[in-house]
N, C-alpha and C. Protein backbone atom coordinates (compact mmCIF):
# COMPACT_ATOMS: atom_id res chain seq x y z
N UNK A 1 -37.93 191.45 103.09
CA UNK A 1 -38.14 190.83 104.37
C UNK A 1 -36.83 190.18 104.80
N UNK A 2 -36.64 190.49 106.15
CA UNK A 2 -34.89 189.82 106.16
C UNK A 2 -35.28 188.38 107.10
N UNK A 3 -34.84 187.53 106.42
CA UNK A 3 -35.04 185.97 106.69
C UNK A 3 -33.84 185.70 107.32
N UNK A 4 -33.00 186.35 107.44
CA UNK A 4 -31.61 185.61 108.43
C UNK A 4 -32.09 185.48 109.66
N UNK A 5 -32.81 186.50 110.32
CA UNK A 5 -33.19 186.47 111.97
C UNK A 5 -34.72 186.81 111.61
N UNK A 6 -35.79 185.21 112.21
CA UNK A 6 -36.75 185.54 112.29
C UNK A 6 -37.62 184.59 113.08
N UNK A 7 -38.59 185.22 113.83
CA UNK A 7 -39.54 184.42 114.95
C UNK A 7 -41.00 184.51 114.26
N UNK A 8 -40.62 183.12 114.42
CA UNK A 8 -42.43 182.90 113.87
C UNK A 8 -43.13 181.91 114.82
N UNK A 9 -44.71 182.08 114.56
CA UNK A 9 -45.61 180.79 115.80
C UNK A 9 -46.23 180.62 114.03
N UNK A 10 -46.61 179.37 114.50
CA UNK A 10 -47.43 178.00 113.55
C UNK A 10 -48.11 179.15 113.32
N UNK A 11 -49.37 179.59 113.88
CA UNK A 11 -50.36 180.28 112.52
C UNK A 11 -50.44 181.51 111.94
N UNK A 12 -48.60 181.73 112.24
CA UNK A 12 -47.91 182.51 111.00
C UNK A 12 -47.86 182.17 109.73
N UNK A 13 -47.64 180.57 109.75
CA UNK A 13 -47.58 179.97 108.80
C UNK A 13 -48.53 179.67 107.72
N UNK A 14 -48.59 179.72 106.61
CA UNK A 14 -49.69 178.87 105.85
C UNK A 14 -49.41 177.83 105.01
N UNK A 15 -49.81 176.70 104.32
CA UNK A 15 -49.16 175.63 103.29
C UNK A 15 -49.79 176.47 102.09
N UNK A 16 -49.18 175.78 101.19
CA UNK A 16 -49.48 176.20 99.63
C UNK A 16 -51.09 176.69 99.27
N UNK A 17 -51.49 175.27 99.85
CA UNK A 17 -52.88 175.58 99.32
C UNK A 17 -53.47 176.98 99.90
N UNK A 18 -52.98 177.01 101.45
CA UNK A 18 -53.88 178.03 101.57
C UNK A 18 -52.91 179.52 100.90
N UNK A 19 -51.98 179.36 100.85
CA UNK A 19 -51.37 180.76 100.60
C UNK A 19 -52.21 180.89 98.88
N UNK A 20 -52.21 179.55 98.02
CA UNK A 20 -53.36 179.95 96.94
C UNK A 20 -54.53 180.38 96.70
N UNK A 21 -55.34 180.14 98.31
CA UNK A 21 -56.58 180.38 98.56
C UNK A 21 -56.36 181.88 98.62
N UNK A 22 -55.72 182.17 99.54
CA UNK A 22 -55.20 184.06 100.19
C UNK A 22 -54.98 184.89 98.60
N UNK A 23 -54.58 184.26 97.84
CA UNK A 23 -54.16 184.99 96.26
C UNK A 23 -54.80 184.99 95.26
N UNK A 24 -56.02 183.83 95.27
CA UNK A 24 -56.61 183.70 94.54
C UNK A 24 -55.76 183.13 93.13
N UNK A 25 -55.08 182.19 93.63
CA UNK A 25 -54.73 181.73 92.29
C UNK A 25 -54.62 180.33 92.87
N UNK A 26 -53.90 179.27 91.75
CA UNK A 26 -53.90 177.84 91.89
C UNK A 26 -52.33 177.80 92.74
N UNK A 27 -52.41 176.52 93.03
CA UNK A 27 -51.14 175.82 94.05
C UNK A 27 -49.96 175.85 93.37
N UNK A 28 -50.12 175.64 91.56
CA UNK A 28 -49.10 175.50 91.05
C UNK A 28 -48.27 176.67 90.75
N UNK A 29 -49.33 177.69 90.55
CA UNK A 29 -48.73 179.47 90.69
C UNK A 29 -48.14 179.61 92.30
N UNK A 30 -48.13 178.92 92.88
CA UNK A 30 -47.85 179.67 94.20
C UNK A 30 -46.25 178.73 94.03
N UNK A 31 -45.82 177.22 93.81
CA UNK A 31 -44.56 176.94 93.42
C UNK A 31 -44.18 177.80 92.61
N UNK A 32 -44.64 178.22 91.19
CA UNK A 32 -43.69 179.14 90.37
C UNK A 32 -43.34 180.30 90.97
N UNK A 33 -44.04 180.84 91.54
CA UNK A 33 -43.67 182.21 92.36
C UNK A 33 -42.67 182.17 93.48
N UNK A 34 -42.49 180.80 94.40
CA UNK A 34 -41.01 180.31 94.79
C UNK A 34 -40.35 180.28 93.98
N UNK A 35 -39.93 179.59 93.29
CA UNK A 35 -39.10 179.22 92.12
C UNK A 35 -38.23 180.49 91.58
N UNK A 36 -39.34 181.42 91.36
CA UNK A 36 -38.88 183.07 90.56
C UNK A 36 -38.34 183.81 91.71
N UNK A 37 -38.24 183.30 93.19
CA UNK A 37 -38.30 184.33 93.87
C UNK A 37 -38.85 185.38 94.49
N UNK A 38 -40.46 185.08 94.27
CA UNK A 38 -41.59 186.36 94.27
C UNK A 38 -41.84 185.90 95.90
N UNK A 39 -41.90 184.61 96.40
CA UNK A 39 -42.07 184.45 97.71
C UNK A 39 -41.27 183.68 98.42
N UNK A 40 -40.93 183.30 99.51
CA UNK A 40 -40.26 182.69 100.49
C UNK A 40 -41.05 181.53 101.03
N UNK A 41 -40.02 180.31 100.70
CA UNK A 41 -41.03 179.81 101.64
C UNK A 41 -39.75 178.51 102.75
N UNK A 42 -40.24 177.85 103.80
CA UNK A 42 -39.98 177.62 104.70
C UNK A 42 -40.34 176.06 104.76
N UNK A 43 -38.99 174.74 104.28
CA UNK A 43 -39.60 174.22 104.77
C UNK A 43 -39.50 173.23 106.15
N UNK A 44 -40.50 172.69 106.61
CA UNK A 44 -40.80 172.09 108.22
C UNK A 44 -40.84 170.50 107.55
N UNK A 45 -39.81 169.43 107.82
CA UNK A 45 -40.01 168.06 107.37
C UNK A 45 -40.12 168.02 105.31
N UNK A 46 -41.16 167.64 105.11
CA UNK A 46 -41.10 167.05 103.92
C UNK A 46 -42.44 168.48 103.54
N UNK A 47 -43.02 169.31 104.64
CA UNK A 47 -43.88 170.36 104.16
C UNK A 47 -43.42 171.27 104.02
N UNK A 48 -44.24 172.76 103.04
CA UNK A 48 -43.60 173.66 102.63
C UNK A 48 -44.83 174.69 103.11
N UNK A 49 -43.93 175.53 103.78
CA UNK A 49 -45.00 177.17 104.23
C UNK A 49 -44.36 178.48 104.27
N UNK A 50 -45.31 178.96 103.81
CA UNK A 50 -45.20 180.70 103.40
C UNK A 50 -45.95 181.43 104.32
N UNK A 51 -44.82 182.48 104.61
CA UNK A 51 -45.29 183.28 105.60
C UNK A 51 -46.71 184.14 105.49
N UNK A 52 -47.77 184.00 106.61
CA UNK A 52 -48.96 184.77 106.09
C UNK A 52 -48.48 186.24 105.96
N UNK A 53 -48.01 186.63 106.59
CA UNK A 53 -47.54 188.25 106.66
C UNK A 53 -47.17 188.61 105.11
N UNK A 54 -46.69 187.66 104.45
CA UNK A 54 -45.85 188.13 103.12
C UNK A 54 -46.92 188.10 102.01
N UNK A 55 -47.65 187.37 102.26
CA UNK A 55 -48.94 186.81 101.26
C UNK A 55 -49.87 187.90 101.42
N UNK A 56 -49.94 188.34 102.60
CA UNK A 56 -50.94 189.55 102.94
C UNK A 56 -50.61 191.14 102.14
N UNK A 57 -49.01 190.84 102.57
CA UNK A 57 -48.36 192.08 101.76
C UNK A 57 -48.72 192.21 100.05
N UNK A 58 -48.13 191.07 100.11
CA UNK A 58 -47.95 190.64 98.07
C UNK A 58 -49.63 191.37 97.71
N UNK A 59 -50.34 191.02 98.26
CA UNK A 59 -52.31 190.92 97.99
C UNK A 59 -52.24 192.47 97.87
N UNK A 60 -51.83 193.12 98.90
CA UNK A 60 -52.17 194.48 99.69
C UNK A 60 -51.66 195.01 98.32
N UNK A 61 -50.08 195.03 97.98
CA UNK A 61 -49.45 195.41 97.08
C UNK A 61 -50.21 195.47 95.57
N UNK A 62 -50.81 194.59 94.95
CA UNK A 62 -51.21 194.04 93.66
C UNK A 62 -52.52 194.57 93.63
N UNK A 63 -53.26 194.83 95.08
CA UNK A 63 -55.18 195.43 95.06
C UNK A 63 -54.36 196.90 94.76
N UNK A 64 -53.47 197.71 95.62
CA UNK A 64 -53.55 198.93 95.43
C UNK A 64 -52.82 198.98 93.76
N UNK A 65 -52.49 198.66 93.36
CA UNK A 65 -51.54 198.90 92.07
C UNK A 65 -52.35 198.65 90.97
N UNK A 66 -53.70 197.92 90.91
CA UNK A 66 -54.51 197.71 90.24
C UNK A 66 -54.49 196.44 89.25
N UNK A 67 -53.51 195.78 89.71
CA UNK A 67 -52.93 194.85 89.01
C UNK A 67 -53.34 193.36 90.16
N UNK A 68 -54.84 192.90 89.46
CA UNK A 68 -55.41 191.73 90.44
C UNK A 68 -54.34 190.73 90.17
N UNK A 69 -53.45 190.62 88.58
CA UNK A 69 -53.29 189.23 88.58
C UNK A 69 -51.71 188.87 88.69
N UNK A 70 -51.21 188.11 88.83
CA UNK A 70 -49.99 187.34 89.30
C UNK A 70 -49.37 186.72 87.94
């Protein structure tokens, strides 16, 4: 995903929790997966959000590959 040039509206966005909800995993897997590089995230003030588009992908990616878990 190229992050140098990009337009986004607010409910592009999601916070942690929900991008954990979208993955089915916990909040703290969704920091390690920043951390490693597996996602991008964006932050606005003292909050942190991940693009829904990318979270949708990552999901899409991991159901077809057969591989539920993270």
């Amino acid at each position: 995903m190229d992050m140098e040039r990009l337009s986004i509206r607010t409910n592009d966005l999601v916070t942690c929790n929900g991008a954990a909800k979208i993955l089915g995993v916990s909040r703290p897997t969704i920091y390690h997966m920043i951390e490693r590089h597996q996602l991008h995230s964006i932050m606005i003030g003292r909050n942190r959000y991940l693009l829904r588009a990318e979270l949708e992908s990552l999901k899409a990616r991991r159901k077809s590959n057969g591989n539920y878990s993270l």
